[in-house]
PDB file of N, CA and C in Angstrom:
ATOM      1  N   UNK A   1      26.364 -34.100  -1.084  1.00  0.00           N
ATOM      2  CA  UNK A   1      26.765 -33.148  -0.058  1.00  0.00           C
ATOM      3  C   UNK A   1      26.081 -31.794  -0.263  1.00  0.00           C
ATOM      4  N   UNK A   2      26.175 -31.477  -1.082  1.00  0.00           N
ATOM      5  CA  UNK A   2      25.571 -30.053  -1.475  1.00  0.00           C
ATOM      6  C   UNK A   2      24.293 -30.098  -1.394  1.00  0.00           C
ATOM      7  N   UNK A   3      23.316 -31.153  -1.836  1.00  0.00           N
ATOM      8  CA  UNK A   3      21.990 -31.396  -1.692  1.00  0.00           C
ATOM      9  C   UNK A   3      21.775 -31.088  -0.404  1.00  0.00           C
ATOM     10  N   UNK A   4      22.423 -32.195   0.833  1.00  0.00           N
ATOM     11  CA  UNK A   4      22.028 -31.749   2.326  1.00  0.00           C
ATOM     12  C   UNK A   4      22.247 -30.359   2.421  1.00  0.00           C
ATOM     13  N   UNK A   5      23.129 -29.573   2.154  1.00  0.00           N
ATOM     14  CA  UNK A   5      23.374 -28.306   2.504  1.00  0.00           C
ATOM     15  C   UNK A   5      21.676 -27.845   2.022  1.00  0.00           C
ATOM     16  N   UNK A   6      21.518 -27.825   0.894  1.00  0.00           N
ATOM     17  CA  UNK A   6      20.932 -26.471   0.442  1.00  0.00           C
ATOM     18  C   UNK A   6      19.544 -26.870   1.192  1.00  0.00           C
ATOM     19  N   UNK A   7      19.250 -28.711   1.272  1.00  0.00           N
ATOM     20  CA  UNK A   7      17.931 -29.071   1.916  1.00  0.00           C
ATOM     21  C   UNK A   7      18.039 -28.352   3.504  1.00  0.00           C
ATOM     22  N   UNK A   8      18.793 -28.551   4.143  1.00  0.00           N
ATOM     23  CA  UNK A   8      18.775 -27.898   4.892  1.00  0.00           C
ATOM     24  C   UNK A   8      18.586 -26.442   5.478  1.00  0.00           C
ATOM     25  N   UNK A   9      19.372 -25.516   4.435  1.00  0.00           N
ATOM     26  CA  UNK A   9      19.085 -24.417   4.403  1.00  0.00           C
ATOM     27  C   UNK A   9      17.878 -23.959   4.296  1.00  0.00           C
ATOM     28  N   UNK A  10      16.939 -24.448   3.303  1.00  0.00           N
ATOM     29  CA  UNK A  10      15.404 -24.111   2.860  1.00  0.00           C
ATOM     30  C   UNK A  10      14.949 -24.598   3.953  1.00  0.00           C
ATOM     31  N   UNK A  11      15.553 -25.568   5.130  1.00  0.00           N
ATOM     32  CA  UNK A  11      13.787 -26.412   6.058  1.00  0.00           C
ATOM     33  C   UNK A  11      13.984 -25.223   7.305  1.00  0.00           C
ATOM     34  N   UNK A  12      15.154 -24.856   7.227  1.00  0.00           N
ATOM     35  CA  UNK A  12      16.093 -23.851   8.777  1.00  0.00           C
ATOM     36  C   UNK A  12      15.117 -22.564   8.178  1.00  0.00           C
ATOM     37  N   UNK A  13      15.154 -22.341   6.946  1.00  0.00           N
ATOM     38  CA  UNK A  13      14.937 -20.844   6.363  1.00  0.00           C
ATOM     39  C   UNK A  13      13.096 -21.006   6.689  1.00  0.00           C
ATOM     40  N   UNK A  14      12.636 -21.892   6.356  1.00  0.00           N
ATOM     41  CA  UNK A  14      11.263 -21.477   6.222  1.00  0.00           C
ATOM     42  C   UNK A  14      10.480 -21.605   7.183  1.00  0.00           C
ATOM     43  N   UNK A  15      11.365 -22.273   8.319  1.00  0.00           N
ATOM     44  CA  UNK A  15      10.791 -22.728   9.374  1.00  0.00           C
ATOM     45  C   UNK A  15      10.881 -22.102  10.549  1.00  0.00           C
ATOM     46  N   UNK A  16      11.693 -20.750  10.297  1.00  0.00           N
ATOM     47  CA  UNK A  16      12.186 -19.873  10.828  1.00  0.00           C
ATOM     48  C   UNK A  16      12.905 -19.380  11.946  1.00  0.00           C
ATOM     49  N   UNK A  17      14.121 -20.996  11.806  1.00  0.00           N
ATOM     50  CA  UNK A  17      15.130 -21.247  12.518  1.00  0.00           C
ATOM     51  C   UNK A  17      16.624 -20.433  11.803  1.00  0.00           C
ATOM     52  N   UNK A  18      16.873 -20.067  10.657  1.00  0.00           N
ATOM     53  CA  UNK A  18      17.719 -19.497  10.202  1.00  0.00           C
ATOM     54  C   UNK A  18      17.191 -18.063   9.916  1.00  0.00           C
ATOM     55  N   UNK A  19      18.363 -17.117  10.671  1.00  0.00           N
ATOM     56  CA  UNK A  19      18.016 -15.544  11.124  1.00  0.00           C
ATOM     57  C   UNK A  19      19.145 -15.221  10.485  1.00  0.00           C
ATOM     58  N   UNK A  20      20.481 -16.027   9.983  1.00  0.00           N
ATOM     59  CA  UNK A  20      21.383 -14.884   9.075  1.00  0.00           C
ATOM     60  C   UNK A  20      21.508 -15.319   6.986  1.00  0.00           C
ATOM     61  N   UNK A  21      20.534 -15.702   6.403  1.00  0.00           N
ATOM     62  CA  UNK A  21      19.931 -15.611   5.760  1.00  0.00           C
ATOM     63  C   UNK A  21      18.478 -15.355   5.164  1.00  0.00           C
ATOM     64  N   UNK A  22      18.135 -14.013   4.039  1.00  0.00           N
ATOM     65  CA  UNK A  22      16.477 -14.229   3.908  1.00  0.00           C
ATOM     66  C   UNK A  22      16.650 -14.254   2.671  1.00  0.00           C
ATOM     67  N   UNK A  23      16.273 -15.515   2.091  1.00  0.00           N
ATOM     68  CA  UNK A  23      15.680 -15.339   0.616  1.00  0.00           C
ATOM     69  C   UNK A  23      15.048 -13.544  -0.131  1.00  0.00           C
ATOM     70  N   UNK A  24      14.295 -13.372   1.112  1.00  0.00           N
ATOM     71  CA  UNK A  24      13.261 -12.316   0.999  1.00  0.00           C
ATOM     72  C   UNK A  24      14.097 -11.054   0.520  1.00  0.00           C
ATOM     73  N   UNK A  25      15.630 -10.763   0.784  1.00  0.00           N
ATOM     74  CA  UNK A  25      16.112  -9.606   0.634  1.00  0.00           C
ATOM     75  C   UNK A  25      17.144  -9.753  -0.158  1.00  0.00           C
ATOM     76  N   UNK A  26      17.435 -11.312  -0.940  1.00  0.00           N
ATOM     77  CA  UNK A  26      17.952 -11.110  -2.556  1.00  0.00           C
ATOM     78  C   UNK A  26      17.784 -10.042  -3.782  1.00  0.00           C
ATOM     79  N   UNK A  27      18.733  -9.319  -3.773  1.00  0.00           N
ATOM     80  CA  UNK A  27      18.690  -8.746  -4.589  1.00  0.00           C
ATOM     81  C   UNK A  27      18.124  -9.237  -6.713  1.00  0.00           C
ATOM     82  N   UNK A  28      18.310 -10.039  -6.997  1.00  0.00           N
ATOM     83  CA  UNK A  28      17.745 -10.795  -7.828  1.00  0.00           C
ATOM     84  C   UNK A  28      16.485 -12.103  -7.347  1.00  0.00           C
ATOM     85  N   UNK A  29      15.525 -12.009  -8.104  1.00  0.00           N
ATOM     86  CA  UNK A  29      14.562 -12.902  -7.355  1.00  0.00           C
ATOM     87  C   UNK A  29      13.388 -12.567  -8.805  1.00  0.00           C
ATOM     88  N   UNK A  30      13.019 -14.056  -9.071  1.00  0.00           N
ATOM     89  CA  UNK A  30      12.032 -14.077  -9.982  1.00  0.00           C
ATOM     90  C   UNK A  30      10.804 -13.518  -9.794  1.00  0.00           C
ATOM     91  N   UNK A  31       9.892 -13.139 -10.811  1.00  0.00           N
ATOM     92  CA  UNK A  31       9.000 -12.645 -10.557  1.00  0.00           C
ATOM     93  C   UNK A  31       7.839 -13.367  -9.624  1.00  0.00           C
ATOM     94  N   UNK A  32       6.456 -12.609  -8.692  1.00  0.00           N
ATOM     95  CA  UNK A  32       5.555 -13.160  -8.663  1.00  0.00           C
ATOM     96  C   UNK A  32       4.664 -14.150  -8.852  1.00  0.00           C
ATOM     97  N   UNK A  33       4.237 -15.610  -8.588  1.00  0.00           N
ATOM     98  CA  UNK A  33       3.498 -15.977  -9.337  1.00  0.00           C
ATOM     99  C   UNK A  33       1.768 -15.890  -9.040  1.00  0.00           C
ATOM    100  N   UNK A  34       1.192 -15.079 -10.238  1.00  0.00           N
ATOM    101  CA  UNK A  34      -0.406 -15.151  -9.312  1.00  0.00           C
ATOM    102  C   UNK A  34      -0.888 -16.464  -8.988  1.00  0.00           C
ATOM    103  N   UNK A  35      -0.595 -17.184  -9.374  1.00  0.00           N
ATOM    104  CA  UNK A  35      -1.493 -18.564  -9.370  1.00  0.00           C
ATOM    105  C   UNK A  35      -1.376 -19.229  -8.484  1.00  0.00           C
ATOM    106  N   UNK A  36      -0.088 -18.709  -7.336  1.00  0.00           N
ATOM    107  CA  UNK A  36       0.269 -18.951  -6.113  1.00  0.00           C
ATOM    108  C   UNK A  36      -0.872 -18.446  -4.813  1.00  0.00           C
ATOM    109  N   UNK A  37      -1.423 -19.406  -4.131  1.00  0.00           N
ATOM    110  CA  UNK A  37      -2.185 -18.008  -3.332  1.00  0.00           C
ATOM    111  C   UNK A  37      -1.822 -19.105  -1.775  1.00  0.00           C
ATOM    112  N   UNK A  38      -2.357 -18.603  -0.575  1.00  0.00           N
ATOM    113  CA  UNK A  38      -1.371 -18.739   0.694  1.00  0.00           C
ATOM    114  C   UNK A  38      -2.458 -19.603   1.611  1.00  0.00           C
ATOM    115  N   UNK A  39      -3.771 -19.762   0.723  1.00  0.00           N
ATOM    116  CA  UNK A  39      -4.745 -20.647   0.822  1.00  0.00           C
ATOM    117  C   UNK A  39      -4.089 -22.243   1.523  1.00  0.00           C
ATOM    118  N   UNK A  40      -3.032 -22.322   0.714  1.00  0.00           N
ATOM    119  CA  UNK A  40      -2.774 -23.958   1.211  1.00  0.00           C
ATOM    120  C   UNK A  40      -1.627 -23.795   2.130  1.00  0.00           C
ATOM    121  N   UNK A  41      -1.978 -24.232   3.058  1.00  0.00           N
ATOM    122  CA  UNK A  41      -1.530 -24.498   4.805  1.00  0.00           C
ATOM    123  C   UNK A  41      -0.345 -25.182   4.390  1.00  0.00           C
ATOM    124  N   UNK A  42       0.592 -25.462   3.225  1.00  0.00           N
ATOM    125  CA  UNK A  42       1.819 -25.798   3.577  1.00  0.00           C
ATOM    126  C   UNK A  42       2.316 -24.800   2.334  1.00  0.00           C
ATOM    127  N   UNK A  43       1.899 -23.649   1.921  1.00  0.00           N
ATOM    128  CA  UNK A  43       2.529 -22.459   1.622  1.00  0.00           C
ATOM    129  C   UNK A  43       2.726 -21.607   2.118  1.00  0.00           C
ATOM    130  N   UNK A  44       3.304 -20.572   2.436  1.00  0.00           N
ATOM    131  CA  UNK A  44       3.726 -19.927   3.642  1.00  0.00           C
ATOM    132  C   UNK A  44       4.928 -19.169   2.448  1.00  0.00           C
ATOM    133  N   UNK A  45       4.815 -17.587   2.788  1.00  0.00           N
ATOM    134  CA  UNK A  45       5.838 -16.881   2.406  1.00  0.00           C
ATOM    135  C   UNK A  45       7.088 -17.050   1.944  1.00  0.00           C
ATOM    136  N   UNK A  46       7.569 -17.489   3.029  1.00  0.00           N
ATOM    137  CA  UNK A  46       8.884 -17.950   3.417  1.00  0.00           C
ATOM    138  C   UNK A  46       9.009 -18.846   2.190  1.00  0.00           C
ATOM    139  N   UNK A  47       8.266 -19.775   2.134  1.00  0.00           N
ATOM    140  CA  UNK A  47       8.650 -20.850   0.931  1.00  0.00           C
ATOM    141  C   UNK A  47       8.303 -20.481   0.014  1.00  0.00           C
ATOM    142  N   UNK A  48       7.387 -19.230  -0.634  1.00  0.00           N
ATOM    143  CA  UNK A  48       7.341 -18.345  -1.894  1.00  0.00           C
ATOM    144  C   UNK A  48       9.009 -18.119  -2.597  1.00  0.00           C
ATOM    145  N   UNK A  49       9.563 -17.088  -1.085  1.00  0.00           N
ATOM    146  CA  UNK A  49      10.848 -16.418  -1.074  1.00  0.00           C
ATOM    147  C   UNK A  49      11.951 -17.458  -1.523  1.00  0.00           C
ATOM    148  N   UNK A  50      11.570 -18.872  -1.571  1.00  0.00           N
ATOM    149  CA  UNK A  50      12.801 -19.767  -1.845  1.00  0.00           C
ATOM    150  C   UNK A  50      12.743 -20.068  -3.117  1.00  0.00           C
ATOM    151  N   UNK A  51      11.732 -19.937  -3.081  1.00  0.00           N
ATOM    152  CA  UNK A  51      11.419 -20.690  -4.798  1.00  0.00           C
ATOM    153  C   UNK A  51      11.667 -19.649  -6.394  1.00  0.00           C
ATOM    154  N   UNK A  52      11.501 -18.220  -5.097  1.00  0.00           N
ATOM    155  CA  UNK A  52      11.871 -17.201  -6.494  1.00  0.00           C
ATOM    156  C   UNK A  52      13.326 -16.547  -6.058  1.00  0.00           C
ATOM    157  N   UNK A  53      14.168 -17.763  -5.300  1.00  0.00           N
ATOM    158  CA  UNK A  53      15.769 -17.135  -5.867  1.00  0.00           C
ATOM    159  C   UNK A  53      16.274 -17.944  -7.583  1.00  0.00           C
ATOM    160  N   UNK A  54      16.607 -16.947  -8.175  1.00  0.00           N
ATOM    161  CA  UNK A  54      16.653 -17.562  -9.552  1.00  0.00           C
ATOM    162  C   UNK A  54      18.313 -18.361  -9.131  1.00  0.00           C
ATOM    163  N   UNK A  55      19.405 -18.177  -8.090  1.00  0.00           N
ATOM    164  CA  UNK A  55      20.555 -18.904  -7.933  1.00  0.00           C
ATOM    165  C   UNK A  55      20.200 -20.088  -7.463  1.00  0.00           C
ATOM    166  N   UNK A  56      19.593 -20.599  -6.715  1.00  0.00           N
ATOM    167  CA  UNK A  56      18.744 -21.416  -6.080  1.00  0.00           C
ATOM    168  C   UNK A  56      18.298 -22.428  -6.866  1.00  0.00           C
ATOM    169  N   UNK A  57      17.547 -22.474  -7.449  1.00  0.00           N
ATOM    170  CA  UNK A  57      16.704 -22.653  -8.631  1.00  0.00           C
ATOM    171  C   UNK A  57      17.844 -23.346 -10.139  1.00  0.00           C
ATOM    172  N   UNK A  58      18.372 -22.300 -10.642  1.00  0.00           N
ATOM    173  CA  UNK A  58      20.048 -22.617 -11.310  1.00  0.00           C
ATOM    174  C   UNK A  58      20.948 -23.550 -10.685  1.00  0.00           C
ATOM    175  N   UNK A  59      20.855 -23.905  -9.554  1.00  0.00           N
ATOM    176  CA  UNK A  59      21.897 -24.497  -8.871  1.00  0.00           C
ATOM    177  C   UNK A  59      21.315 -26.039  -8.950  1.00  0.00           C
ATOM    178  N   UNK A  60      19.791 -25.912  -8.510  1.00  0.00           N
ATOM    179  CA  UNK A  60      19.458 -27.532  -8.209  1.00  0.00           C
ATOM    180  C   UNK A  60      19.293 -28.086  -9.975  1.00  0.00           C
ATOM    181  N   UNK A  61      18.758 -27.365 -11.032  1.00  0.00           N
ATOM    182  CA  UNK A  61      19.016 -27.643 -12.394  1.00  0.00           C
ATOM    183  C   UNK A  61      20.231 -28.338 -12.834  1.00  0.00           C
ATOM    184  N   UNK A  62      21.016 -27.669 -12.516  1.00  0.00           N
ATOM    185  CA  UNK A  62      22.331 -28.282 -12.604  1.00  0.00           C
ATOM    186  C   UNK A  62      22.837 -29.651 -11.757  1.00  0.00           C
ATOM    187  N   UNK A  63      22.317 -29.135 -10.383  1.00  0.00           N
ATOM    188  CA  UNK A  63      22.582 -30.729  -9.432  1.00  0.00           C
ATOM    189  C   UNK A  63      21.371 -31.387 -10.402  1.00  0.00           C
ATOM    190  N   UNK A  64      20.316 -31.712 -11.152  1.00  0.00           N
ATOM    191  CA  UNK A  64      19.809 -32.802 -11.261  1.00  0.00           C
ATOM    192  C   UNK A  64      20.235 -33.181 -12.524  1.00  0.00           C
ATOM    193  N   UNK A  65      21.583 -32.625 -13.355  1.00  0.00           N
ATOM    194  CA  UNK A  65      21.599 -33.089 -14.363  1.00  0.00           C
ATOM    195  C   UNK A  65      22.765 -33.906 -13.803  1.00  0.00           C
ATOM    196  N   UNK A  66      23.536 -34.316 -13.039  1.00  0.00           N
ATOM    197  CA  UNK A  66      24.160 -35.096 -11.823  1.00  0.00           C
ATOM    198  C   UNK A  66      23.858 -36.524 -11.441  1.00  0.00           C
ATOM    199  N   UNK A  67      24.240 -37.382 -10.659  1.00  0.00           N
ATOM    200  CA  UNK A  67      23.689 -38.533 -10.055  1.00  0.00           C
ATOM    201  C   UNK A  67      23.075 -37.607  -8.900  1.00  0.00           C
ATOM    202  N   UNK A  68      22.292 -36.937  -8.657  1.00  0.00           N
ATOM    203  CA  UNK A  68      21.806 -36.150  -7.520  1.00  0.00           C
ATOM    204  C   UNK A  68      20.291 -35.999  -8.073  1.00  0.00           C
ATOM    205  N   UNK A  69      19.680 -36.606  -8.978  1.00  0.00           N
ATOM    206  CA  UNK A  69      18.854 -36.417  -9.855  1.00  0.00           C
ATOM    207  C   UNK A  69      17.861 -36.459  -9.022  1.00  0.00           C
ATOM    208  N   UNK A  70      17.500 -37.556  -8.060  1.00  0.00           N
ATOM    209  CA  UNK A  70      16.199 -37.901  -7.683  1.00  0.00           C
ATOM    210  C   UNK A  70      16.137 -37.389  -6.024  1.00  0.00           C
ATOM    211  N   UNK A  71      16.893 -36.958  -5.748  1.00  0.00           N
ATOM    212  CA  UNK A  71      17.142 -35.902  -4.341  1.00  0.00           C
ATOM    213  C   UNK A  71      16.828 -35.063  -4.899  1.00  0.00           C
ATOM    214  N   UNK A  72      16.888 -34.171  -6.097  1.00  0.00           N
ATOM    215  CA  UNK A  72      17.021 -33.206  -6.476  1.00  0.00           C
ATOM    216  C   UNK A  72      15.290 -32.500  -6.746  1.00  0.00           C
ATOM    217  N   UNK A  73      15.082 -33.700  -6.954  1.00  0.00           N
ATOM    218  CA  UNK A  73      13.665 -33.852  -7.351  1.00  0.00           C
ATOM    219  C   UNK A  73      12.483 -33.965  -6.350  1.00  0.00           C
TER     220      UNK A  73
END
């Protein structure tokens, strides 16, 4: 259950169907990565902004130590 939620949330968020959440204006959010660059046509900002919520991130760690393992993945 929680998996659909959060999958959902990230495809609404990046796809830029969800307008009352932004990753982008988390107050906590991991650093930069340079090695990231926007070169590849299925990176896009938006999916930068998801990947550096550190709650986000903490949350699916935990769902994959779960039977949620390979959704998770």
């Amino acid at each position: 259950m929680q998996v659909s939620f959060i999958e959902n949330v990230i495809e609404q968020y990046v796809n830029g169907q969800e307008k009352t959440l932004s990753f982008a204006k988390l107050s906590r959010r991991l650093p930069n990565l340079p090695d990231i660059t926007l070169n590849d046509s299925e990176i896009t900002n938006e999916l930068i902004d998801v990947w550096q919520s550190p709650e986000l991130v903490e949350i699916l760690v935990q769902l994959s130590e779960t039977n949620q393992y390979k959704r998770v993945r």
